[in-house]
PDB file of N, CA and C in Angstrom:
ATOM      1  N   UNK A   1    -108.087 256.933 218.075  1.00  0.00           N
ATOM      2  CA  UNK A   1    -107.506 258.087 218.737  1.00  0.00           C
ATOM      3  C   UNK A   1    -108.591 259.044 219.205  1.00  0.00           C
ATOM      4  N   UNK A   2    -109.521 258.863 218.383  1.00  0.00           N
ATOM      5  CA  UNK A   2    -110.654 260.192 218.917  1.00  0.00           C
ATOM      6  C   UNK A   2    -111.549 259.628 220.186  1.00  0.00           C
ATOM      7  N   UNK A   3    -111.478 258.539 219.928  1.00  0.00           N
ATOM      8  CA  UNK A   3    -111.918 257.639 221.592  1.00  0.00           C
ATOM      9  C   UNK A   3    -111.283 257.664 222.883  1.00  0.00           C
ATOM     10  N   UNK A   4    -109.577 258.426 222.369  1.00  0.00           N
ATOM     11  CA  UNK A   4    -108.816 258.375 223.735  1.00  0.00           C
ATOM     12  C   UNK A   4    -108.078 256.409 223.732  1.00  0.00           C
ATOM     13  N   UNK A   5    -108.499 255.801 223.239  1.00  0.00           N
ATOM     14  CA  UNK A   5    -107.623 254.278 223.048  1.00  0.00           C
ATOM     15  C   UNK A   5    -106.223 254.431 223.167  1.00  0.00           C
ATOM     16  N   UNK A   6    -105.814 255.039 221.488  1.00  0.00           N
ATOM     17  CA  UNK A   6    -104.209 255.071 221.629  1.00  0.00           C
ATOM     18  C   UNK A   6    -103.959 256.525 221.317  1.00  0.00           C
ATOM     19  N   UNK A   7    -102.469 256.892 221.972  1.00  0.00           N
ATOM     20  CA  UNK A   7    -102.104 258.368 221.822  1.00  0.00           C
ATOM     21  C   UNK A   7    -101.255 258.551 221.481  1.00  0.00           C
ATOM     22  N   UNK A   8    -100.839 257.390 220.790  1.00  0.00           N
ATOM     23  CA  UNK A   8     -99.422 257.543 219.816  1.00  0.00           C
ATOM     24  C   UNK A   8     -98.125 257.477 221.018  1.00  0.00           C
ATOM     25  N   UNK A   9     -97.083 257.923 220.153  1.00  0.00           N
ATOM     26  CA  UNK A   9     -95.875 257.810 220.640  1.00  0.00           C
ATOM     27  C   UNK A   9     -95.382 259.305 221.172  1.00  0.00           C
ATOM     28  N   UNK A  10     -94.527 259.341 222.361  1.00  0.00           N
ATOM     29  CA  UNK A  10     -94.228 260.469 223.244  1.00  0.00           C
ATOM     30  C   UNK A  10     -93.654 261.858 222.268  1.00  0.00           C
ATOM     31  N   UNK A  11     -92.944 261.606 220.724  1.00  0.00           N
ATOM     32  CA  UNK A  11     -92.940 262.604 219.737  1.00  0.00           C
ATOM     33  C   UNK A  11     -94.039 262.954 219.194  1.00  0.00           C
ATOM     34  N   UNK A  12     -95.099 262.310 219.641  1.00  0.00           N
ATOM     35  CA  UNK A  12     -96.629 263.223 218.652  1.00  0.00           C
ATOM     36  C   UNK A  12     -96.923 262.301 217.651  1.00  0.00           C
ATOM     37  N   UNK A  13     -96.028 260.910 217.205  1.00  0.00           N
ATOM     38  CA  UNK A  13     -96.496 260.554 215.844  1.00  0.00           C
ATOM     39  C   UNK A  13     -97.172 259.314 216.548  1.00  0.00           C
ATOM     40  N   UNK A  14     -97.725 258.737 215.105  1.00  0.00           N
ATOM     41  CA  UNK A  14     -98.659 257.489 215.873  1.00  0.00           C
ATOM     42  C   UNK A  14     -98.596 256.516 214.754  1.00  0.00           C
ATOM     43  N   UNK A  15     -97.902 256.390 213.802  1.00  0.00           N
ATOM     44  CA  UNK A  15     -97.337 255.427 213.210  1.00  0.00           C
ATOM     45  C   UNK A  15     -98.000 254.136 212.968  1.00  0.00           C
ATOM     46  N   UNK A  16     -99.248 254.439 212.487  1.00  0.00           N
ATOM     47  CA  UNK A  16     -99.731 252.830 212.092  1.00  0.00           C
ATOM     48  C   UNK A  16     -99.580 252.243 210.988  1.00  0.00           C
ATOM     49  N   UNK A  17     -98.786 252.772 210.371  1.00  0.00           N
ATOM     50  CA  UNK A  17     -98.435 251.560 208.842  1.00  0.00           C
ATOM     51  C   UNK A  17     -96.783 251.396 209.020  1.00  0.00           C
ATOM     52  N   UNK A  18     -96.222 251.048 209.942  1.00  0.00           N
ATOM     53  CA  UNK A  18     -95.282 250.504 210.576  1.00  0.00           C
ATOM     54  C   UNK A  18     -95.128 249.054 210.158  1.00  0.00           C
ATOM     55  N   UNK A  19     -94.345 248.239 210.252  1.00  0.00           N
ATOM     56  CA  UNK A  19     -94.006 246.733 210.082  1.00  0.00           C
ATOM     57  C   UNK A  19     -94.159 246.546 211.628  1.00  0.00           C
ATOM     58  N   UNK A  20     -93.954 247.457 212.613  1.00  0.00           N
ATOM     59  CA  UNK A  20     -93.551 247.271 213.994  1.00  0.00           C
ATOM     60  C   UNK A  20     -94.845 245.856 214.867  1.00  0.00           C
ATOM     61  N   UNK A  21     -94.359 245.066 215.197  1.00  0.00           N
ATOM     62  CA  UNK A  21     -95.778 244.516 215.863  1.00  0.00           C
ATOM     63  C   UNK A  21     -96.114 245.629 217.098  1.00  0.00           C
ATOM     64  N   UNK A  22     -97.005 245.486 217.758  1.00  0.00           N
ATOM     65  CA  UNK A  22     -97.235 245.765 219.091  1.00  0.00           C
ATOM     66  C   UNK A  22     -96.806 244.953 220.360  1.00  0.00           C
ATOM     67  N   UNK A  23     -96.341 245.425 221.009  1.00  0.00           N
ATOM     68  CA  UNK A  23     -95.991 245.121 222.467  1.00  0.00           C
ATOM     69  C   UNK A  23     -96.887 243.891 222.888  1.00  0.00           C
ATOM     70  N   UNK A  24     -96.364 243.761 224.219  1.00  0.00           N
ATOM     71  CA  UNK A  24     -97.387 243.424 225.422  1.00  0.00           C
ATOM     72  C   UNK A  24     -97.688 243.897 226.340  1.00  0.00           C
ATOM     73  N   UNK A  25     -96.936 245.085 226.436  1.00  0.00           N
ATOM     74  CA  UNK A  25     -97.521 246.490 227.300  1.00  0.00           C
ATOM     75  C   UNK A  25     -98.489 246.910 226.511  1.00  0.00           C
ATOM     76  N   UNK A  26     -98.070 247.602 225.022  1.00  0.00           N
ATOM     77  CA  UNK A  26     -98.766 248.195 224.014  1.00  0.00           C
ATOM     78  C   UNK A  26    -100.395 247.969 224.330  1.00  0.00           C
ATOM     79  N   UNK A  27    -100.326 246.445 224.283  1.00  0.00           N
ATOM     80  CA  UNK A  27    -101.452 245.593 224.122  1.00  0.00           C
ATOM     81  C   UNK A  27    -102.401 245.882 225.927  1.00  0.00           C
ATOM     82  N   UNK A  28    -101.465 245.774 226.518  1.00  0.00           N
ATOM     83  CA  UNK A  28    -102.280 245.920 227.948  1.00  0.00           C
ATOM     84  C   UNK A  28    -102.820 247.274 227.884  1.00  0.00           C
ATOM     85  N   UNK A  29    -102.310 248.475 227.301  1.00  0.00           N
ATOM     86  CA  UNK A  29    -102.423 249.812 227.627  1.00  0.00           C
ATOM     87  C   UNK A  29    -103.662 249.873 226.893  1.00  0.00           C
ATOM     88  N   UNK A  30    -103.755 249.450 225.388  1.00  0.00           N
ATOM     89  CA  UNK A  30    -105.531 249.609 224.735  1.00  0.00           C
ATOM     90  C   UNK A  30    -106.452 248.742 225.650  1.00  0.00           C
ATOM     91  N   UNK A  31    -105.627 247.722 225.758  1.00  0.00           N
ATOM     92  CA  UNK A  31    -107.333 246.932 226.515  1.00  0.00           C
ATOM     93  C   UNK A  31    -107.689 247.786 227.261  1.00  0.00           C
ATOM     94  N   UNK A  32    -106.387 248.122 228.609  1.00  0.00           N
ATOM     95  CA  UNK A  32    -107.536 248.998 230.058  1.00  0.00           C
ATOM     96  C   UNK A  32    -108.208 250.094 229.204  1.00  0.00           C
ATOM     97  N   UNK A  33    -107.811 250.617 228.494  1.00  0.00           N
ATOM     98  CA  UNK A  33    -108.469 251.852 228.307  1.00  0.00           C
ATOM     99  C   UNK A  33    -109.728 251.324 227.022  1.00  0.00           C
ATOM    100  N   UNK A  34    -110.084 250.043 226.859  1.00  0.00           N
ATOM    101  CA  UNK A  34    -111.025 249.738 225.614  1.00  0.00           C
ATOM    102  C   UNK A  34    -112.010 249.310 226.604  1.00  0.00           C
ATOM    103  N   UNK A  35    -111.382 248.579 227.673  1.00  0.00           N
ATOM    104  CA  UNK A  35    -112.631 247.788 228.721  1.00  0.00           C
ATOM    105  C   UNK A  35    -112.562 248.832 230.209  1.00  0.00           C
ATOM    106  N   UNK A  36    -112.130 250.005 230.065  1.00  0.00           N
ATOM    107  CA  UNK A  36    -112.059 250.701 231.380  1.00  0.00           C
ATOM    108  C   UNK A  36    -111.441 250.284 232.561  1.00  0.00           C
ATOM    109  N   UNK A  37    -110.758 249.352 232.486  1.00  0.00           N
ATOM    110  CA  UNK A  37    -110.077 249.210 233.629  1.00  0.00           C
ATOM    111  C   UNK A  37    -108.668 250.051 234.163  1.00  0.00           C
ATOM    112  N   UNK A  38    -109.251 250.518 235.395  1.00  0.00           N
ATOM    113  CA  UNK A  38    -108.652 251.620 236.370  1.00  0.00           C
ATOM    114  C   UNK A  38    -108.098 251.016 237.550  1.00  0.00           C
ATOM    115  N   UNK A  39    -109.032 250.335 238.236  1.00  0.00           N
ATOM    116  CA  UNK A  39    -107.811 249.685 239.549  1.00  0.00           C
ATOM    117  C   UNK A  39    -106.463 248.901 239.233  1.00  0.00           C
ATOM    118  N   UNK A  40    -106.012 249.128 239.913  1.00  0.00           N
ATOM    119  CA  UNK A  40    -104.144 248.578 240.395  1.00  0.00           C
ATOM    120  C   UNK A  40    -104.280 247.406 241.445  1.00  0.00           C
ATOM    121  N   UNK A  41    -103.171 246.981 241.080  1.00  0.00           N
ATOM    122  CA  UNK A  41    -102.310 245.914 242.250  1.00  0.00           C
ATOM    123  C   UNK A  41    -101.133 246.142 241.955  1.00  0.00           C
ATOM    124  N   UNK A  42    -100.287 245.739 242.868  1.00  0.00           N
ATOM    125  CA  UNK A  42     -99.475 245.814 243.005  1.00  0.00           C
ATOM    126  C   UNK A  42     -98.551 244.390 242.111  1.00  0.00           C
ATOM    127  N   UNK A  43     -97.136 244.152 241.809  1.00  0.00           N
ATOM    128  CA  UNK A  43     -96.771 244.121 241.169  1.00  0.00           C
ATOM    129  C   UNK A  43     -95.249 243.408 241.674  1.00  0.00           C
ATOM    130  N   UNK A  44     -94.620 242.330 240.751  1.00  0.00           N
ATOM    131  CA  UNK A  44     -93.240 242.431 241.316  1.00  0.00           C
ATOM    132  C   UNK A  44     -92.946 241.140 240.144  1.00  0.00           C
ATOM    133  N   UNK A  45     -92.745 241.709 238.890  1.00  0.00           N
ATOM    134  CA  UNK A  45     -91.969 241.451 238.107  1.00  0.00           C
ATOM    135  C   UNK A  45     -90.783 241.805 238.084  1.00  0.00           C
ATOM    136  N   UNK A  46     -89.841 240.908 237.565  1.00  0.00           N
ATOM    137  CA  UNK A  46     -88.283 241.070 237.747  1.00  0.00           C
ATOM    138  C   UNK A  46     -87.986 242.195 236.410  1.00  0.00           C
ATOM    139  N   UNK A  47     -89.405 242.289 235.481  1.00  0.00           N
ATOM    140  CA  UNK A  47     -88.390 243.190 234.068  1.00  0.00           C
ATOM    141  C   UNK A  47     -88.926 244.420 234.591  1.00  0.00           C
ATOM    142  N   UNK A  48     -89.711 244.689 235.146  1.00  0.00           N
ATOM    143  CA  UNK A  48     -90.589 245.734 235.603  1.00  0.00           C
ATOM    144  C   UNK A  48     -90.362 246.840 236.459  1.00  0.00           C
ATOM    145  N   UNK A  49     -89.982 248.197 235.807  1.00  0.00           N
ATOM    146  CA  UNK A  49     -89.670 249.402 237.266  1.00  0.00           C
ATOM    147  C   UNK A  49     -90.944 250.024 237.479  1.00  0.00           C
ATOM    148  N   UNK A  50     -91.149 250.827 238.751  1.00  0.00           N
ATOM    149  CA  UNK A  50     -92.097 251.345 238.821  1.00  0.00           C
ATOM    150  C   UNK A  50     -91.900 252.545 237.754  1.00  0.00           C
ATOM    151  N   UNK A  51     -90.767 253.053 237.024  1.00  0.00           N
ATOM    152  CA  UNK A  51     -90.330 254.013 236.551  1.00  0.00           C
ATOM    153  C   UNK A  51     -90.742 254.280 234.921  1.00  0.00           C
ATOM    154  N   UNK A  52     -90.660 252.594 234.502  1.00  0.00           N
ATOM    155  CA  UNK A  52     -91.442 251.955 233.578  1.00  0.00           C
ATOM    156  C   UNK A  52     -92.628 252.946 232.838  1.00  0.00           C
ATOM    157  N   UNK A  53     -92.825 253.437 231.710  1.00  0.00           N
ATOM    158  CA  UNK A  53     -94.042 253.887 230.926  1.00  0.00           C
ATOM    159  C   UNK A  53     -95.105 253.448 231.075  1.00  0.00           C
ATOM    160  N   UNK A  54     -95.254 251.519 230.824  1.00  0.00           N
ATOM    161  CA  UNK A  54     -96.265 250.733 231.217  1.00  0.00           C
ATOM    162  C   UNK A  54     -96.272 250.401 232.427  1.00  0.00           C
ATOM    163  N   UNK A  55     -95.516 250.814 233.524  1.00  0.00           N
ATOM    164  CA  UNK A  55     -95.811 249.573 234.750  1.00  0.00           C
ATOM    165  C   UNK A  55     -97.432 249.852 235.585  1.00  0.00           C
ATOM    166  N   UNK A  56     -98.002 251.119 235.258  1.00  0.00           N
ATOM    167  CA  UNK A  56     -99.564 251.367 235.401  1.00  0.00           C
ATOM    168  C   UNK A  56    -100.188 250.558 234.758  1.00  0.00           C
ATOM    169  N   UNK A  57     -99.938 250.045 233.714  1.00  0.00           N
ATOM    170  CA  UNK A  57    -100.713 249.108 232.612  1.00  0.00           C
ATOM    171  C   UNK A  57    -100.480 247.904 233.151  1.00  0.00           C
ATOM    172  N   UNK A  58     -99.589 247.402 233.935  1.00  0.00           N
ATOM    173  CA  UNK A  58     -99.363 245.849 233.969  1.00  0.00           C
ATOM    174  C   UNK A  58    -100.163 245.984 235.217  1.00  0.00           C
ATOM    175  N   UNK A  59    -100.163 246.752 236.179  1.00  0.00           N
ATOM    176  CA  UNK A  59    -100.676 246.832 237.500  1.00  0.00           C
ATOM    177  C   UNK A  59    -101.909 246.756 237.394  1.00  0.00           C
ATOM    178  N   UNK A  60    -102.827 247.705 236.222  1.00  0.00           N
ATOM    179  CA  UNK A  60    -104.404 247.431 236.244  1.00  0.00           C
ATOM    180  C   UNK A  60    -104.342 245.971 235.431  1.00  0.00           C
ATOM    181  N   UNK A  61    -103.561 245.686 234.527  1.00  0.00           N
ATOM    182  CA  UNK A  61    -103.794 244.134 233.614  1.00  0.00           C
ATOM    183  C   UNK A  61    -103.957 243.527 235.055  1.00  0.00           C
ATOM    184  N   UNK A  62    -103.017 242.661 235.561  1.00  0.00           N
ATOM    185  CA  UNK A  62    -102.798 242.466 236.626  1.00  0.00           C
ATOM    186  C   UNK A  62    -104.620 242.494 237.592  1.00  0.00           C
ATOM    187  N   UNK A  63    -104.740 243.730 237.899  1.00  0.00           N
ATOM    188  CA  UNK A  63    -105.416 243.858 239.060  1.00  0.00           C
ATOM    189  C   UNK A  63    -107.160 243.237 238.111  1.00  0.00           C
ATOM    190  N   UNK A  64    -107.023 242.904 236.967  1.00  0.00           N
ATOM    191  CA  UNK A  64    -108.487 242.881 236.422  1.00  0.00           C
ATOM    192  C   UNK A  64    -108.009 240.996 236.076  1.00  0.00           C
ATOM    193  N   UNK A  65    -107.229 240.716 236.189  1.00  0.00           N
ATOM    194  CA  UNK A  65    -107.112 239.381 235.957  1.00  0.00           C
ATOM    195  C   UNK A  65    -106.944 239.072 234.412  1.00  0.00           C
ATOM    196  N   UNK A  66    -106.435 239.568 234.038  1.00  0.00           N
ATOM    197  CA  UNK A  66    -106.080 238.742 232.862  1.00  0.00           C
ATOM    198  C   UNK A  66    -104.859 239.153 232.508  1.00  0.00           C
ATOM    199  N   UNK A  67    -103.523 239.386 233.070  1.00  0.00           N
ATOM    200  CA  UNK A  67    -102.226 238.897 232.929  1.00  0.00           C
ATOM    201  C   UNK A  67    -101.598 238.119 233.730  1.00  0.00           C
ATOM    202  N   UNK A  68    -100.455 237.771 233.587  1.00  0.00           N
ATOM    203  CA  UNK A  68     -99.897 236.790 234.473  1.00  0.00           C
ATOM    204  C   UNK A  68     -98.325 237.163 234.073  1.00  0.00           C
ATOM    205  N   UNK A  69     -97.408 236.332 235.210  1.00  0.00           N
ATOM    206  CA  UNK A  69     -95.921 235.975 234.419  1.00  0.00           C
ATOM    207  C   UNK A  69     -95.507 235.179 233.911  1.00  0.00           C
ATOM    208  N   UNK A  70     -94.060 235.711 233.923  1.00  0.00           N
ATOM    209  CA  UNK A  70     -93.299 233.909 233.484  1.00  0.00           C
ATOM    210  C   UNK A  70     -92.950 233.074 234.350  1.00  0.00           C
ATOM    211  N   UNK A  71     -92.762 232.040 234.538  1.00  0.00           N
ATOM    212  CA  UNK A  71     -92.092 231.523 235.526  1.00  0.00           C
ATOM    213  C   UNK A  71     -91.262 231.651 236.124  1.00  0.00           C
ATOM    214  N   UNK A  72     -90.355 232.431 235.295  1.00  0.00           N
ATOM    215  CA  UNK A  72     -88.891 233.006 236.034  1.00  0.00           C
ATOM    216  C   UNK A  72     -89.372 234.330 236.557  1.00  0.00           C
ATOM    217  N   UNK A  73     -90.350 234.788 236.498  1.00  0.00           N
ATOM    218  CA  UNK A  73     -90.625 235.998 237.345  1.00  0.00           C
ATOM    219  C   UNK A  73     -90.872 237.108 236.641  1.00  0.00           C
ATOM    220  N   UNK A  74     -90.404 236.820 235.371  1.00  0.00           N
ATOM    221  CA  UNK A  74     -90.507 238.236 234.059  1.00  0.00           C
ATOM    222  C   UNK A  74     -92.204 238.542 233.967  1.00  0.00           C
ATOM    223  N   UNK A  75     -91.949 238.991 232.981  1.00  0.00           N
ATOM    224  CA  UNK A  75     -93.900 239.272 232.650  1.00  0.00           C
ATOM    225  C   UNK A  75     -93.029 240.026 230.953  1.00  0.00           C
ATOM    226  N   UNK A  76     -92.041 240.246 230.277  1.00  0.00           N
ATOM    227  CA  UNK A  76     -91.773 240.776 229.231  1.00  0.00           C
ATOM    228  C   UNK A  76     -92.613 241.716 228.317  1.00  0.00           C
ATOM    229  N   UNK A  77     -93.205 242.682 228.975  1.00  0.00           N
ATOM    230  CA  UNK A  77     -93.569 243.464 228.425  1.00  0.00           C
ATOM    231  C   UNK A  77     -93.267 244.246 227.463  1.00  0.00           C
ATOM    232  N   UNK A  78     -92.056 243.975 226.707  1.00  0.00           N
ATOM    233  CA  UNK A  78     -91.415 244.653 225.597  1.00  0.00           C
ATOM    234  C   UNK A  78     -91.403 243.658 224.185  1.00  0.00           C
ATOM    235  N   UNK A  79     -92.006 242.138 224.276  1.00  0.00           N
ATOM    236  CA  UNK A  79     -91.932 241.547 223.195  1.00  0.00           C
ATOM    237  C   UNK A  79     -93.159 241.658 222.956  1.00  0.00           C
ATOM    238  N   UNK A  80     -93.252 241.513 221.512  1.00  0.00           N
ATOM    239  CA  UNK A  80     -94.661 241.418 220.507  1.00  0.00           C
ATOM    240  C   UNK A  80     -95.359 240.305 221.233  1.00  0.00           C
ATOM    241  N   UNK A  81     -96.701 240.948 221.228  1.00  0.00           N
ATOM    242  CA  UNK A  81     -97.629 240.333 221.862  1.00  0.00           C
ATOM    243  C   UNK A  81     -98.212 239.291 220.981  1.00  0.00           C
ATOM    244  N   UNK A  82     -98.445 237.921 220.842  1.00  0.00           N
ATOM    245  CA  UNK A  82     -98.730 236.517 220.006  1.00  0.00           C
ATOM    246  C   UNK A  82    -100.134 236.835 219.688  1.00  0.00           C
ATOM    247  N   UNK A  83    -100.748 236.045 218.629  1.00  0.00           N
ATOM    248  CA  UNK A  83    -102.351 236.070 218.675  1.00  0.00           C
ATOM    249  C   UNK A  83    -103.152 235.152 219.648  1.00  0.00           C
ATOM    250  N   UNK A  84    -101.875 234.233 219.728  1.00  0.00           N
ATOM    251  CA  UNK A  84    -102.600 233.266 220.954  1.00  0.00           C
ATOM    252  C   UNK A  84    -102.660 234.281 222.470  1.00  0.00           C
ATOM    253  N   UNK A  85    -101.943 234.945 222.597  1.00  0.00           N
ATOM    254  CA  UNK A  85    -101.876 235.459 224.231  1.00  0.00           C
ATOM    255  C   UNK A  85    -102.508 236.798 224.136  1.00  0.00           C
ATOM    256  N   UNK A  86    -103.197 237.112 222.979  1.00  0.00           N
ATOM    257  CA  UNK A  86    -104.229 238.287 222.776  1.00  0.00           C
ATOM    258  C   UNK A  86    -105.757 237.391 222.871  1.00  0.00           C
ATOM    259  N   UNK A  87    -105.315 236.462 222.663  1.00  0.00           N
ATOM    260  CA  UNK A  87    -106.963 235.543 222.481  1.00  0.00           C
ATOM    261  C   UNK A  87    -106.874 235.194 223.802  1.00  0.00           C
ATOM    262  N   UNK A  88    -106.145 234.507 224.324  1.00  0.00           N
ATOM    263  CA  UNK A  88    -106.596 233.968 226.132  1.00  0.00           C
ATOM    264  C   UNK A  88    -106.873 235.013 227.007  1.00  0.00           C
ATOM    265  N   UNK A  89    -105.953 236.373 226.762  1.00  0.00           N
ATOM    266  CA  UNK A  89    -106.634 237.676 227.253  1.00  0.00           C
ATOM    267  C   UNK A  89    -107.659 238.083 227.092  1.00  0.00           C
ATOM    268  N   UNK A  90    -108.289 238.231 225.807  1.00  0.00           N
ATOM    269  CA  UNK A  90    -109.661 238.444 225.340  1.00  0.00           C
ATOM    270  C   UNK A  90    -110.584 237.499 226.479  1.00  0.00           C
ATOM    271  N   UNK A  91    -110.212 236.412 226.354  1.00  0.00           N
ATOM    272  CA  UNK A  91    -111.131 235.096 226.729  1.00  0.00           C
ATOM    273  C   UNK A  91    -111.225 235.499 227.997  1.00  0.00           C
ATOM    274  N   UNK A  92    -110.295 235.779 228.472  1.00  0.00           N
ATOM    275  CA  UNK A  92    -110.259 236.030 230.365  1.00  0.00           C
ATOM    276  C   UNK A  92    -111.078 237.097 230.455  1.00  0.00           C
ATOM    277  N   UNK A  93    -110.841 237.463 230.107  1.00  0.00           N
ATOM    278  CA  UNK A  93    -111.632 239.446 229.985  1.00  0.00           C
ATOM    279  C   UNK A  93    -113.382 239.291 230.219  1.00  0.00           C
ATOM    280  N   UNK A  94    -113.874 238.413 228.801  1.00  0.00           N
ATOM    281  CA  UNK A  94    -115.110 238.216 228.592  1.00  0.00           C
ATOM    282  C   UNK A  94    -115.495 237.242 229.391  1.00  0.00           C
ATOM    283  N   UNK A  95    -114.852 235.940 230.076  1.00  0.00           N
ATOM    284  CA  UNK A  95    -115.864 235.002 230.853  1.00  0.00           C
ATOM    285  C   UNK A  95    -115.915 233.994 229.339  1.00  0.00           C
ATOM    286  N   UNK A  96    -114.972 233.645 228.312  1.00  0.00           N
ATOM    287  CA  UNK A  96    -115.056 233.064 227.415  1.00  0.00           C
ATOM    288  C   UNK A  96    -114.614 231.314 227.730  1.00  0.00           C
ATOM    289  N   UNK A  97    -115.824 230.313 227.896  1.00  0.00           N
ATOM    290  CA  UNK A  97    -115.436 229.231 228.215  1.00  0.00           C
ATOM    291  C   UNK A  97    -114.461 228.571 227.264  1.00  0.00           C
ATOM    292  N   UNK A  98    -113.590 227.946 227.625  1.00  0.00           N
ATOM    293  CA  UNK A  98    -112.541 227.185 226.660  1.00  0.00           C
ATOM    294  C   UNK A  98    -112.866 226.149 225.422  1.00  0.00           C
ATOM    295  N   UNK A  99    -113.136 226.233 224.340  1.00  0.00           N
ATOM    296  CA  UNK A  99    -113.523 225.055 223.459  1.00  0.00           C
ATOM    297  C   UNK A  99    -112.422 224.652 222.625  1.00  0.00           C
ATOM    298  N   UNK A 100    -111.983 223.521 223.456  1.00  0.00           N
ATOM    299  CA  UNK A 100    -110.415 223.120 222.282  1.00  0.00           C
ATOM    300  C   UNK A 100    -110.818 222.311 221.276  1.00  0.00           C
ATOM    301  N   UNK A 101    -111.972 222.151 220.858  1.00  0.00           N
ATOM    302  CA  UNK A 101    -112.385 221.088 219.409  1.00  0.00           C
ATOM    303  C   UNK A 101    -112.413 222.123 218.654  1.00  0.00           C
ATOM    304  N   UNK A 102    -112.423 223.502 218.748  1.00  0.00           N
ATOM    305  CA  UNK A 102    -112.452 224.168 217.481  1.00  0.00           C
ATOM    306  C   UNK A 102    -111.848 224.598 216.774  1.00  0.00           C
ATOM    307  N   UNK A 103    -110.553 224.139 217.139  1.00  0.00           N
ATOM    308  CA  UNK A 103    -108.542 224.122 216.858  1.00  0.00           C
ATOM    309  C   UNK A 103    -108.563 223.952 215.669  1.00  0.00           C
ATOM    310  N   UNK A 104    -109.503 222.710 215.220  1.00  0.00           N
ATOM    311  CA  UNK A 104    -109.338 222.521 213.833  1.00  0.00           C
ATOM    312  C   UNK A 104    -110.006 223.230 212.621  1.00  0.00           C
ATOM    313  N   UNK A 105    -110.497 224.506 212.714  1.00  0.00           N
ATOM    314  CA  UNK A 105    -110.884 225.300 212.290  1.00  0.00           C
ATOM    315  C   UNK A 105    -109.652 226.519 211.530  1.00  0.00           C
ATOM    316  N   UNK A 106    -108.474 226.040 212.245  1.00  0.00           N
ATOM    317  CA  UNK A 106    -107.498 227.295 211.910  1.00  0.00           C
ATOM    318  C   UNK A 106    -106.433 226.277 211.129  1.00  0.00           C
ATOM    319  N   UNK A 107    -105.527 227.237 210.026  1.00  0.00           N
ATOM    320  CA  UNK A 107    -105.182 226.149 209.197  1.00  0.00           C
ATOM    321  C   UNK A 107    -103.890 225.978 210.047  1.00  0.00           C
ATOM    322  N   UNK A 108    -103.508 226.860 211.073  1.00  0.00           N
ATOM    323  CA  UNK A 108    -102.006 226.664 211.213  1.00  0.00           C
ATOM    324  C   UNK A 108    -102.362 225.932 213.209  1.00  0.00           C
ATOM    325  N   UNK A 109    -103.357 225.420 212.888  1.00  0.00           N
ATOM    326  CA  UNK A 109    -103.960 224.501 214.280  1.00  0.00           C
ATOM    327  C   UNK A 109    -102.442 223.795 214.511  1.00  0.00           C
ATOM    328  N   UNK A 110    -101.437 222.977 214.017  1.00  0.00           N
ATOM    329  CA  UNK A 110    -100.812 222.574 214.865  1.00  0.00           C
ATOM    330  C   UNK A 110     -99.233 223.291 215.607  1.00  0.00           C
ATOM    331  N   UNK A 111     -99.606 224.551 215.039  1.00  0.00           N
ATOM    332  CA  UNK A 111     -98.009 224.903 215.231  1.00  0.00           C
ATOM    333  C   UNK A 111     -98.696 226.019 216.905  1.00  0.00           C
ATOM    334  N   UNK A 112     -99.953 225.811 216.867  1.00  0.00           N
ATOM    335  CA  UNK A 112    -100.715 226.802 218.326  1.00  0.00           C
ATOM    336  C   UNK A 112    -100.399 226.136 219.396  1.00  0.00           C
ATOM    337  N   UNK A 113     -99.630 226.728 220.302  1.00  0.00           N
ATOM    338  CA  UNK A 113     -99.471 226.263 221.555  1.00  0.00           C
ATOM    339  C   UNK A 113    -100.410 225.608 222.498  1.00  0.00           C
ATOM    340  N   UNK A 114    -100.261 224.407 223.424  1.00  0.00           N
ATOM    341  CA  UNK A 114    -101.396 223.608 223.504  1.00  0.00           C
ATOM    342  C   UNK A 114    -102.104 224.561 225.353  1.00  0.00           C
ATOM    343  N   UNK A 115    -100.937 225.427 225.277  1.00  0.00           N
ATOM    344  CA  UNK A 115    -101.985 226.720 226.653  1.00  0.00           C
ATOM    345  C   UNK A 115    -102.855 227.553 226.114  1.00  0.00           C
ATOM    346  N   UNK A 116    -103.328 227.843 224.651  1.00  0.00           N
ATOM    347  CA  UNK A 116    -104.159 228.310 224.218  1.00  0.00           C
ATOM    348  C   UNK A 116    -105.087 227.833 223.354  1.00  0.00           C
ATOM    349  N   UNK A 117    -105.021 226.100 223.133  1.00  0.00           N
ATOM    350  CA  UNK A 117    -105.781 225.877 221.730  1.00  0.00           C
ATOM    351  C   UNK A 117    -107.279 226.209 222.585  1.00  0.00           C
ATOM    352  N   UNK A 118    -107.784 226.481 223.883  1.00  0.00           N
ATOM    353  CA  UNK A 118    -109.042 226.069 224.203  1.00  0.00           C
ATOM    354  C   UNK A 118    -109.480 227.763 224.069  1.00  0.00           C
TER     355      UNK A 118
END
């Protein structure tokens, strides 16, 4: 918080010993503001208003390359964000080449979806 990262919730509280997971907005809103990303694109998810809290956050995710949708057009920015789709973000972010032999390093390697084991 003293970095400006997160600013809590619109009542003032900031609630981190919550059970709550974090978003996938949540999650887009620390990255831009952890890796500075400020430019926009534009946007045309079907869950998405411009009216939206996050839809600035999906627009810079978006405009820096490392979000995407669903196939049906969503982008669900309101479900808990996975560790796998925080790691391929990370990966995109940094220029992190894919190494899928190292899958077997994690104990729960087979239940990981096979769009992120790399």
């Amino acid at each position: 918080m003293d970095r400006g990262l997160a600013t809590g919730y619109p009542d003032g509280t900031f609630r981190p010993n919550t059970n709550k997971a974090i978003t996938r907005a949540e999650f887009m809103t620390l990255t831009n503001k952890a890796f500075g990303f400020t430019l926009e694109e534009p946007i045309e998810f079907i869950d998405i208003a411009d009216s939206d809290w996050f839809a600035g956050a999906v627009r810079k995710a978006k405009a820096a390359g490392y979000i995407g949708g669903h196939p049906d057009g969503s982008m669900k920015p309101n479900n808990p964000i996975s560790r796998q789709e925080a790691a391929v973000i990370l990966s995109k972010i940094r220029g992190l080449a894919a190494n899928p032999g190292y899958i077997h390093h994690f104990t729960d390697a087979a239940g990981i979806p096979d769009w992120s084991k790399g």
